[in-house]
PDB file of N, CA and C in Angstrom:
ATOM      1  N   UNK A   1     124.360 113.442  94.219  1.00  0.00           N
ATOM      2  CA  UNK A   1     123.245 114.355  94.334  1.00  0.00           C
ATOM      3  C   UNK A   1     122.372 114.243  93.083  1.00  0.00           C
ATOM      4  N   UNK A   2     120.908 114.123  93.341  1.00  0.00           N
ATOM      5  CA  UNK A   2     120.320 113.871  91.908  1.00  0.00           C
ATOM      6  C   UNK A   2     119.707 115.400  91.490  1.00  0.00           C
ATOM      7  N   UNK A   3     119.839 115.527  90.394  1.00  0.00           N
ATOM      8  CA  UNK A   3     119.380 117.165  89.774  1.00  0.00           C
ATOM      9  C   UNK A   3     117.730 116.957  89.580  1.00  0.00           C
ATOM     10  N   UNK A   4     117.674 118.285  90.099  1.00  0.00           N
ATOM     11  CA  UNK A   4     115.722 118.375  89.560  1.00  0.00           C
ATOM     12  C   UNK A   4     115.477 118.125  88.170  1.00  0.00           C
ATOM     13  N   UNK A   5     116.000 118.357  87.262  1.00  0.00           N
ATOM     14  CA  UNK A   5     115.597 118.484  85.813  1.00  0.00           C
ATOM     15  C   UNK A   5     115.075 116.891  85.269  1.00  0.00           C
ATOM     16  N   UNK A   6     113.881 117.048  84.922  1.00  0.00           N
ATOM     17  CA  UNK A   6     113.213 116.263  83.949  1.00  0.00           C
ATOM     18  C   UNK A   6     113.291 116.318  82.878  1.00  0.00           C
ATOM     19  N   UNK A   7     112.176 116.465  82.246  1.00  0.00           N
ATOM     20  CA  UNK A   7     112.101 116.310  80.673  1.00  0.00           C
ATOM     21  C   UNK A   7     112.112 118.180  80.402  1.00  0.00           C
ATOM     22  N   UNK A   8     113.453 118.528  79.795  1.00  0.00           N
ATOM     23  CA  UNK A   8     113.648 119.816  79.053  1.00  0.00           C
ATOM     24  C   UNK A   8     113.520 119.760  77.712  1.00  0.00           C
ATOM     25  N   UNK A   9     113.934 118.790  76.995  1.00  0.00           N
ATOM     26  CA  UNK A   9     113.805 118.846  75.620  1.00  0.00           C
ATOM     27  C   UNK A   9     112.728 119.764  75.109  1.00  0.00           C
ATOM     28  N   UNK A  10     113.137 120.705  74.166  1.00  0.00           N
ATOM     29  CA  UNK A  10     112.308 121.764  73.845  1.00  0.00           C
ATOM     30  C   UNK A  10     111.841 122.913  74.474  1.00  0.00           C
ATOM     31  N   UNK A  11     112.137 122.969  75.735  1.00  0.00           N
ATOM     32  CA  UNK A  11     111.259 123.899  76.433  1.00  0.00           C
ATOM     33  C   UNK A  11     112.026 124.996  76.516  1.00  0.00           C
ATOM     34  N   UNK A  12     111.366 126.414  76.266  1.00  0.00           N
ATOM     35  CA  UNK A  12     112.347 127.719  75.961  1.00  0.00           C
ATOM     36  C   UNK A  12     112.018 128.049  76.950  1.00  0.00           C
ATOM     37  N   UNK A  13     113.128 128.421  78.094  1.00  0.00           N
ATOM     38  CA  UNK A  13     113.214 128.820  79.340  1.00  0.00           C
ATOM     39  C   UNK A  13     112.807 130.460  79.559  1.00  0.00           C
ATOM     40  N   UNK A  14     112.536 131.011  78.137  1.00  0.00           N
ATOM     41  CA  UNK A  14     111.973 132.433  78.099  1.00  0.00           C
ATOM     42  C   UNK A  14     110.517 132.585  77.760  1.00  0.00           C
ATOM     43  N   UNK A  15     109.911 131.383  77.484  1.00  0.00           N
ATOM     44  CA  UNK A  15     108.473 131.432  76.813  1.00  0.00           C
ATOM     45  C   UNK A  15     107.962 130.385  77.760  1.00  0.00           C
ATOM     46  N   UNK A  16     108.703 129.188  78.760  1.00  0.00           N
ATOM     47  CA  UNK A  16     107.723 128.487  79.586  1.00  0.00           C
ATOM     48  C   UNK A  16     106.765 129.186  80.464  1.00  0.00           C
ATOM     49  N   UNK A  17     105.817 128.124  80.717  1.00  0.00           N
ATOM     50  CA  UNK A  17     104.952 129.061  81.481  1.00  0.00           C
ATOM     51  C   UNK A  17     105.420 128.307  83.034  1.00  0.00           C
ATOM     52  N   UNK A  18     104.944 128.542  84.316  1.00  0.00           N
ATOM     53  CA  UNK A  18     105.377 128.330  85.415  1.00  0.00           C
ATOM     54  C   UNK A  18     105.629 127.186  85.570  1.00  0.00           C
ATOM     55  N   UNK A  19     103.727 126.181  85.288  1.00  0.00           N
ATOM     56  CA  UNK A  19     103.779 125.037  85.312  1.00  0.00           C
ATOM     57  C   UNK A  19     104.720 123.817  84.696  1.00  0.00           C
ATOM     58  N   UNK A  20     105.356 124.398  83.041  1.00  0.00           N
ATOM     59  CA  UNK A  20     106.007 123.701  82.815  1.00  0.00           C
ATOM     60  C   UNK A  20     107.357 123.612  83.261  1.00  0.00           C
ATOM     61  N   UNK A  21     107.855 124.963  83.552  1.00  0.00           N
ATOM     62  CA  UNK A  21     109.488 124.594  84.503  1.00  0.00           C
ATOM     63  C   UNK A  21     109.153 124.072  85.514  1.00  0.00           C
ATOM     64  N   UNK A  22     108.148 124.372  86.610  1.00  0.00           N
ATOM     65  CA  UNK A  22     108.528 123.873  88.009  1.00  0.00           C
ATOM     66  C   UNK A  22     108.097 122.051  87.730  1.00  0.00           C
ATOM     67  N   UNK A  23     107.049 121.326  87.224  1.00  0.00           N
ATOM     68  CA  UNK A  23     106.583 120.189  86.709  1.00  0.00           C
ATOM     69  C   UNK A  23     106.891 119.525  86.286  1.00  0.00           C
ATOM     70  N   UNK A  24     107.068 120.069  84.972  1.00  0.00           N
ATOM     71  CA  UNK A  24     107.581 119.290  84.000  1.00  0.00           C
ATOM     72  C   UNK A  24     108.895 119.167  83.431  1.00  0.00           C
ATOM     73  N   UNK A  25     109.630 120.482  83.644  1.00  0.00           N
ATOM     74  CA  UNK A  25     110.958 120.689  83.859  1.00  0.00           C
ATOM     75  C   UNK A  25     111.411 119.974  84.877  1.00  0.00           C
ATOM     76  N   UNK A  26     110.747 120.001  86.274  1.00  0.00           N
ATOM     77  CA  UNK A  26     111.123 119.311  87.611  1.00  0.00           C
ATOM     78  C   UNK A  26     111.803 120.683  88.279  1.00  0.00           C
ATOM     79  N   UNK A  27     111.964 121.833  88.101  1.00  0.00           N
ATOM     80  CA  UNK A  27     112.695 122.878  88.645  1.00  0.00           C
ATOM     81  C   UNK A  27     112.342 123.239  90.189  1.00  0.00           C
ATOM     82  N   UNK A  28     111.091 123.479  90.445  1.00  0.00           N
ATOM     83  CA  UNK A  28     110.198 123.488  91.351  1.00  0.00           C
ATOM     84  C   UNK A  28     109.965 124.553  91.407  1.00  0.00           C
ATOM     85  N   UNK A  29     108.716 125.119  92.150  1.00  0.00           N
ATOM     86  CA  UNK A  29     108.000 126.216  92.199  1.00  0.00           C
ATOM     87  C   UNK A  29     109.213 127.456  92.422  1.00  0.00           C
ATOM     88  N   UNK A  30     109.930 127.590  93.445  1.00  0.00           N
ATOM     89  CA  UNK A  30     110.928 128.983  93.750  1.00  0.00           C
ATOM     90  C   UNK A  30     111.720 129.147  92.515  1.00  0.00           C
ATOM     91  N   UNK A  31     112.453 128.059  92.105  1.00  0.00           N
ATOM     92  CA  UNK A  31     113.424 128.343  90.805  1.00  0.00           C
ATOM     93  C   UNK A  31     112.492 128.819  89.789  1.00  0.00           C
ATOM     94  N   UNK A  32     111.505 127.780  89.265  1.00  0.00           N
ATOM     95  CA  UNK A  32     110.481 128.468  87.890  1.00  0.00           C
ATOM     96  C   UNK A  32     110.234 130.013  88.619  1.00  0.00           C
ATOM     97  N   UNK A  33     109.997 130.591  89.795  1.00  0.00           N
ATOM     98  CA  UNK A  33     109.298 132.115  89.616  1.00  0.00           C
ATOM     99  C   UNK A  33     110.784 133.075  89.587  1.00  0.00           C
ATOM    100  N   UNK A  34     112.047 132.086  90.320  1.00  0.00           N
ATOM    101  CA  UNK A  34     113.200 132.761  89.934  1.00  0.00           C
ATOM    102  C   UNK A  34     113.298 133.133  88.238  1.00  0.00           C
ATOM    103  N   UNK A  35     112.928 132.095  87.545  1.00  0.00           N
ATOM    104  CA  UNK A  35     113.432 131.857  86.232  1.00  0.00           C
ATOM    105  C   UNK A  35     112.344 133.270  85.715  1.00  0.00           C
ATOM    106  N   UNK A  36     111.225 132.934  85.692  1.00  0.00           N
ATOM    107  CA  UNK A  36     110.105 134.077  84.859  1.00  0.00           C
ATOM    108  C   UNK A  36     110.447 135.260  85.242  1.00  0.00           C
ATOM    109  N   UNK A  37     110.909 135.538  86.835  1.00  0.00           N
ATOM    110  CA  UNK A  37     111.345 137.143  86.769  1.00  0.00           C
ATOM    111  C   UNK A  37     112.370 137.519  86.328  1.00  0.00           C
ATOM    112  N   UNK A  38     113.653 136.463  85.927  1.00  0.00           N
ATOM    113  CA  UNK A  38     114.354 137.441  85.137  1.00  0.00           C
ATOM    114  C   UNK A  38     114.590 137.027  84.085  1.00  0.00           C
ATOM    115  N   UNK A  39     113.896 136.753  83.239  1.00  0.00           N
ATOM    116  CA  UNK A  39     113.859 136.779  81.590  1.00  0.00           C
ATOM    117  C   UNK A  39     113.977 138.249  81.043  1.00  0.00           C
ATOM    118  N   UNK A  40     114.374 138.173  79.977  1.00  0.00           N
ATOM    119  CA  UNK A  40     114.865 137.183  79.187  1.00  0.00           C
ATOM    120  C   UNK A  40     116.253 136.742  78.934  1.00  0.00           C
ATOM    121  N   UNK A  41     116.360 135.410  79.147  1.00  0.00           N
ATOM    122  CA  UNK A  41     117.647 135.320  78.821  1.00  0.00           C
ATOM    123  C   UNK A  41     118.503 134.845  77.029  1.00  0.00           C
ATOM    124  N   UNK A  42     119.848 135.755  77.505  1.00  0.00           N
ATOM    125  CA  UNK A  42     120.097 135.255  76.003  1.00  0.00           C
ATOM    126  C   UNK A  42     121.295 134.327  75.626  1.00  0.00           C
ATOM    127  N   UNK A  43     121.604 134.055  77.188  1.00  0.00           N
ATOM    128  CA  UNK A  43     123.000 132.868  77.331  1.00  0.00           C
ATOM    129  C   UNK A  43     122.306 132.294  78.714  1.00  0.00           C
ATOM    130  N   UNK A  44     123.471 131.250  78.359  1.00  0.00           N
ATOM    131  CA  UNK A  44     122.874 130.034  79.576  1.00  0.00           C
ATOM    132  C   UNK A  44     124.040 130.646  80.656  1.00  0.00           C
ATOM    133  N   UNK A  45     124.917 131.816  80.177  1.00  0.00           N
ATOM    134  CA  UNK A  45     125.369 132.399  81.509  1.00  0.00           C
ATOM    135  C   UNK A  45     124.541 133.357  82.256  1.00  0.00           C
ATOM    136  N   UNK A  46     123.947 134.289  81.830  1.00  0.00           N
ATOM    137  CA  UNK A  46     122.654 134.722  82.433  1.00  0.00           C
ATOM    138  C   UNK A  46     122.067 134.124  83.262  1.00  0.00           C
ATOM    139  N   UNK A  47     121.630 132.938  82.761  1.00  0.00           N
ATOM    140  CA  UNK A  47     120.691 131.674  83.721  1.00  0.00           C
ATOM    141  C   UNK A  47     121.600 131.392  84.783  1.00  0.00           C
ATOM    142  N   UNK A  48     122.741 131.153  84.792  1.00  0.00           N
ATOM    143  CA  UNK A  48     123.490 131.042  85.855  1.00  0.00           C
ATOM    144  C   UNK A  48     123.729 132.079  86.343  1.00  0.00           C
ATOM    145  N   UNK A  49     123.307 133.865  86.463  1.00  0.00           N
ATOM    146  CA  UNK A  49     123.013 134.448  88.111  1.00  0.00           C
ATOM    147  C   UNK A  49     122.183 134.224  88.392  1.00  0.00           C
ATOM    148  N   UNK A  50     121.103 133.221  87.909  1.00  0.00           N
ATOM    149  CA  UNK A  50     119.519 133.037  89.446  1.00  0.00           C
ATOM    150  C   UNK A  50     120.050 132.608  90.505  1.00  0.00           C
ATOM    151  N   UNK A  51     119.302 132.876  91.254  1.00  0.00           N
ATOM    152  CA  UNK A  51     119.136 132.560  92.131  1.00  0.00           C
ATOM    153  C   UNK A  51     118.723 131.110  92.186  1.00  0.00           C
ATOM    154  N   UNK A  52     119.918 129.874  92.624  1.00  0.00           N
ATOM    155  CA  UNK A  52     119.256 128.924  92.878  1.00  0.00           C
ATOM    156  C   UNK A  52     119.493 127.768  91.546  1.00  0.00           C
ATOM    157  N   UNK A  53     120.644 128.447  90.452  1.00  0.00           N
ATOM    158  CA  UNK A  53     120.344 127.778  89.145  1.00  0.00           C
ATOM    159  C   UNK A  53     122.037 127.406  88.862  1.00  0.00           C
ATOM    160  N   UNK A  54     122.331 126.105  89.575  1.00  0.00           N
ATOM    161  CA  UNK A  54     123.518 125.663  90.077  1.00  0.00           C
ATOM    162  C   UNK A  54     124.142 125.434  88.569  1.00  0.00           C
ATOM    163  N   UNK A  55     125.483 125.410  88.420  1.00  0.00           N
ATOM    164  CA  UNK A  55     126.197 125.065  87.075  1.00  0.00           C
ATOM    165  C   UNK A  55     125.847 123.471  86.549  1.00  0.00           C
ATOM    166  N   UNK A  56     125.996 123.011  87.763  1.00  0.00           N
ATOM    167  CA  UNK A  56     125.702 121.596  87.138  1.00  0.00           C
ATOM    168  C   UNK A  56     123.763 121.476  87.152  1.00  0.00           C
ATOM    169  N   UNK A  57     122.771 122.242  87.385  1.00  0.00           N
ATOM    170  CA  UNK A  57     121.658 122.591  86.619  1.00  0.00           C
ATOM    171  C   UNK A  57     121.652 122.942  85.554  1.00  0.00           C
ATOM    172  N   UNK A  58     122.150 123.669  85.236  1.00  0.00           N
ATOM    173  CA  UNK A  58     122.172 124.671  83.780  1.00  0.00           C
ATOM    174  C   UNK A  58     122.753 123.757  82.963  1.00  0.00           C
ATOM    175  N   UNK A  59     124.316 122.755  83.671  1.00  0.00           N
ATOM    176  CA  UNK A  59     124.481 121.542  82.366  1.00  0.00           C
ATOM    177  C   UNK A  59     123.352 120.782  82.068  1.00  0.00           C
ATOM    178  N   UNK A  60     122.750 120.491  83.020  1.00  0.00           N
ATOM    179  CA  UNK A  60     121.371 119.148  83.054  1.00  0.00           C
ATOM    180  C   UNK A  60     120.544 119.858  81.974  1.00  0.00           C
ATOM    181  N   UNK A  61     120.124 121.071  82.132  1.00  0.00           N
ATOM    182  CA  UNK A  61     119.186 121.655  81.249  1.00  0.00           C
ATOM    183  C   UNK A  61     119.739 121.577  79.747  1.00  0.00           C
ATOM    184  N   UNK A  62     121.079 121.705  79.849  1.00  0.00           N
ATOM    185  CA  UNK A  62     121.758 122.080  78.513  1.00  0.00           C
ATOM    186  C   UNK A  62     121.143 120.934  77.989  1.00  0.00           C
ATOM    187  N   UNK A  63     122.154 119.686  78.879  1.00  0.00           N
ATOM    188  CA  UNK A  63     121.520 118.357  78.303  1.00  0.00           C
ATOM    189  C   UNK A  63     120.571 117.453  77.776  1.00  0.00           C
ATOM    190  N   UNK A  64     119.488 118.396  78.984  1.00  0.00           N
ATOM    191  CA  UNK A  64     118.171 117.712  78.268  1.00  0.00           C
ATOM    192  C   UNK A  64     117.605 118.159  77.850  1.00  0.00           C
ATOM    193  N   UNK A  65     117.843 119.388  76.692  1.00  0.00           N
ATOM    194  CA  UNK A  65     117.395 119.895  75.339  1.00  0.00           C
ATOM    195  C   UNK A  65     116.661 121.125  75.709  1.00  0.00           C
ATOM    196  N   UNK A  66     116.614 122.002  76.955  1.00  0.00           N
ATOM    197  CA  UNK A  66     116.319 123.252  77.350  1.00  0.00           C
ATOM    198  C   UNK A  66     116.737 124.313  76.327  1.00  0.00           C
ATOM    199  N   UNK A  67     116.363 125.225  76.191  1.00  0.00           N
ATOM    200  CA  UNK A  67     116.862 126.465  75.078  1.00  0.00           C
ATOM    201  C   UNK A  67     116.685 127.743  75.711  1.00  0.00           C
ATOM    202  N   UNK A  68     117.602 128.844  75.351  1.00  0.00           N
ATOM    203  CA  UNK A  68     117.670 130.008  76.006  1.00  0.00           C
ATOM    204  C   UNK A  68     117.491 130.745  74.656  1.00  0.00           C
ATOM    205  N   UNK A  69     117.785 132.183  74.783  1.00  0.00           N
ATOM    206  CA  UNK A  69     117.466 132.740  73.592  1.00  0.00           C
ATOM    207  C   UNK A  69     116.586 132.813  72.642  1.00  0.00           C
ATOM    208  N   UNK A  70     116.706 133.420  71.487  1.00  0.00           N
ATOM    209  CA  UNK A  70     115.752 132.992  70.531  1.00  0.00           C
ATOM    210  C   UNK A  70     115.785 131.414  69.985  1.00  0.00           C
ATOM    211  N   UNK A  71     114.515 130.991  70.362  1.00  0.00           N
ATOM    212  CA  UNK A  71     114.529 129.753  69.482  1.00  0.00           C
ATOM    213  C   UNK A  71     115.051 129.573  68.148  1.00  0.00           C
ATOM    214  N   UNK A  72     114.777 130.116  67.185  1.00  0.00           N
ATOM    215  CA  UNK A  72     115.328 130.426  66.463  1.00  0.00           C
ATOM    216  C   UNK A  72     116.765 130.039  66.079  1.00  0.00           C
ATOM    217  N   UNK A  73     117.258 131.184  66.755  1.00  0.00           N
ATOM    218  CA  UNK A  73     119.086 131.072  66.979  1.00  0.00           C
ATOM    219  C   UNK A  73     119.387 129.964  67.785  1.00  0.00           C
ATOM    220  N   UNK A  74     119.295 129.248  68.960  1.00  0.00           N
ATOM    221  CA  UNK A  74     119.403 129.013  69.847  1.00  0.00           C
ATOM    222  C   UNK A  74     120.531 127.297  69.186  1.00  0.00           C
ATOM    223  N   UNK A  75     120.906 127.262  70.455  1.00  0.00           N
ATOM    224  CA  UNK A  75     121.968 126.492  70.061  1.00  0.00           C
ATOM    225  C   UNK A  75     121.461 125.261  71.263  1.00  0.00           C
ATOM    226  N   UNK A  76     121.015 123.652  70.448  1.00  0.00           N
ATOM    227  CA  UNK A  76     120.707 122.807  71.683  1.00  0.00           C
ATOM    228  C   UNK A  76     121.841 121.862  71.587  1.00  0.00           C
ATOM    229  N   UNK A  77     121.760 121.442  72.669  1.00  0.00           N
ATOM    230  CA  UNK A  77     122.892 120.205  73.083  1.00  0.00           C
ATOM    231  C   UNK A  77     122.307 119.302  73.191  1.00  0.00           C
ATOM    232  N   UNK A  78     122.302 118.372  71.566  1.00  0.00           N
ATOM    233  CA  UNK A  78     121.588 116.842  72.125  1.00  0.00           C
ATOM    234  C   UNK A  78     121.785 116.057  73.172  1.00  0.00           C
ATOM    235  N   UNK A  79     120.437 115.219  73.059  1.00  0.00           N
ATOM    236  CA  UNK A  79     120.703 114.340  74.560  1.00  0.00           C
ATOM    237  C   UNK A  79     121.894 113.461  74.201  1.00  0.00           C
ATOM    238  N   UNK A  80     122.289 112.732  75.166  1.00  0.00           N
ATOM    239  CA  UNK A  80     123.397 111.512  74.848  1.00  0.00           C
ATOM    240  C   UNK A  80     122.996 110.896  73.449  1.00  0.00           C
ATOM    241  N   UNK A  81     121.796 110.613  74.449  1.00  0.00           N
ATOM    242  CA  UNK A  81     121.380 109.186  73.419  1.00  0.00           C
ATOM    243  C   UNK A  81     121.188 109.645  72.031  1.00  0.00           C
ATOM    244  N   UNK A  82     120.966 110.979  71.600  1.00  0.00           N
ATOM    245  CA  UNK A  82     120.334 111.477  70.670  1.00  0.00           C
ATOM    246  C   UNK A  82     121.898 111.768  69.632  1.00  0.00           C
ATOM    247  N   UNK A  83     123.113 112.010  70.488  1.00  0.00           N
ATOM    248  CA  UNK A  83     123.657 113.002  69.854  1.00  0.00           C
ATOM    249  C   UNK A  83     124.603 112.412  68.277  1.00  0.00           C
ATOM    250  N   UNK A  84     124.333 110.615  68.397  1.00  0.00           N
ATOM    251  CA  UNK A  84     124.734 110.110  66.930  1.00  0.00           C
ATOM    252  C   UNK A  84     123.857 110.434  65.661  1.00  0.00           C
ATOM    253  N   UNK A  85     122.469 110.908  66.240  1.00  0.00           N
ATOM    254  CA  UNK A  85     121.614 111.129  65.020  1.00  0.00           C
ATOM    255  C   UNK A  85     121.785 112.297  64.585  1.00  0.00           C
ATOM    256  N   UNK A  86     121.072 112.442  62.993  1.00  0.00           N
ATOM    257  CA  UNK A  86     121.144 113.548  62.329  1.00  0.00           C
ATOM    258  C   UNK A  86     119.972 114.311  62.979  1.00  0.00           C
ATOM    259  N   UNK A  87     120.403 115.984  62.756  1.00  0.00           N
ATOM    260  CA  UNK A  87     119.274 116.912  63.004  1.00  0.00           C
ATOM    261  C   UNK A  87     117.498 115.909  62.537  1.00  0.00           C
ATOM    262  N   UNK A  88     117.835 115.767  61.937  1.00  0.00           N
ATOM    263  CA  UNK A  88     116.751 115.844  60.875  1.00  0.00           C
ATOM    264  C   UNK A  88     115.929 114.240  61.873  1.00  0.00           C
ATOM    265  N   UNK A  89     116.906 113.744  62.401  1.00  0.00           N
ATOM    266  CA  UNK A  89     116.137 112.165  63.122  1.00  0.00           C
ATOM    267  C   UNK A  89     115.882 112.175  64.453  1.00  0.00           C
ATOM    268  N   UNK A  90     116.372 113.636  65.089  1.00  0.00           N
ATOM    269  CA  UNK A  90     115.882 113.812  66.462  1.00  0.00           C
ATOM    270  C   UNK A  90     114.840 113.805  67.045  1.00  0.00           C
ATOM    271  N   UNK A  91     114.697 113.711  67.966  1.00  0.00           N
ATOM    272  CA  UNK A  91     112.703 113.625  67.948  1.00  0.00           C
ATOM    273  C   UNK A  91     112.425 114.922  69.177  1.00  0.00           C
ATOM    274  N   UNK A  92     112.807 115.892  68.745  1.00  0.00           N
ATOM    275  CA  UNK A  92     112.721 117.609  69.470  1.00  0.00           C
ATOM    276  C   UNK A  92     112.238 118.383  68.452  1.00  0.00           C
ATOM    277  N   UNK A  93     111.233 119.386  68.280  1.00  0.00           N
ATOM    278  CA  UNK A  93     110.892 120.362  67.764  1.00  0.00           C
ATOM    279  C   UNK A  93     110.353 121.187  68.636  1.00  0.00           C
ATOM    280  N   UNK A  94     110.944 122.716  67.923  1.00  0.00           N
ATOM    281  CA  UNK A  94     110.427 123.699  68.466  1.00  0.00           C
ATOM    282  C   UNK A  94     109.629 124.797  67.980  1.00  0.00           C
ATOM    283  N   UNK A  95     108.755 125.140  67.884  1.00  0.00           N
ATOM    284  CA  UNK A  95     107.874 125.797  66.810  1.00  0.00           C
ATOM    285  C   UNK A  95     108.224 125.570  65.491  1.00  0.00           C
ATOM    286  N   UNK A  96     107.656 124.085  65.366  1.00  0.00           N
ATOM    287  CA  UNK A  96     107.821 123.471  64.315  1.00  0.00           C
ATOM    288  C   UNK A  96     109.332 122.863  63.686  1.00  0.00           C
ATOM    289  N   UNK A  97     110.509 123.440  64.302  1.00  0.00           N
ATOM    290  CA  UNK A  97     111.587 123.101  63.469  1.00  0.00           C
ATOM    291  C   UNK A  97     112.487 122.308  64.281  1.00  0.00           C
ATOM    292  N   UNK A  98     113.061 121.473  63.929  1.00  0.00           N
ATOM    293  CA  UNK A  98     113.340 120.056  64.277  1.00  0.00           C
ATOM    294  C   UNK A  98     114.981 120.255  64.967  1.00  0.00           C
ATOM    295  N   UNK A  99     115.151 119.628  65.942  1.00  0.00           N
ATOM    296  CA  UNK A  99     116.303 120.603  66.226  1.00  0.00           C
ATOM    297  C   UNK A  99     117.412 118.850  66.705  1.00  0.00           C
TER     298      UNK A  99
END
């Protein structure tokens, strides 16, 4: 089965706007308006009661650099390919800070 998720890297699943989850995320239109009505989330278990936001979604998102919570705090799971490099050589930022 292939997962909707595209390019997440960076994108705070509490501050996207529609276009970028359903698009550019790849989520599609029902999940992104699932996702905006129930923000905010502050675990990626939260995200898993939508409606529609399968476990092995929420890994894909983990994976491809999605963030819940405060950016800030937020805890990302480099990509594969990414995950031998240092913070500092990743090529993800999120309001400015390099993750």
């Amino acid at each position: 089965m292939e997962l909707p998720v595209k390019d997440a890297r960076g994108v705070s699943l509490n501050t996207a706007t529609m276009d970028e989850l359903s698009m550019k995320v790849g989520l599609g239109p029902e999940r992104a308006s699932r996702i905006a009505a129930s923000r905010p989330f502050r675990s990626w278990d939260e995200l898993k009661r939508v409606e529609g936001m399968t476990e092995a979604i929420v890994e894909a998102l983990q994976r491809g650099g999605a963030v819940v919570g405060d950016p800030e705090e937020a805890e990302v799971v480099p990509r594969p390919e990414d995950a031998h490099l240092k913070p500092e050589e990743r090529d993800v930022e999120i309001r400015g800070r390099r993750l």
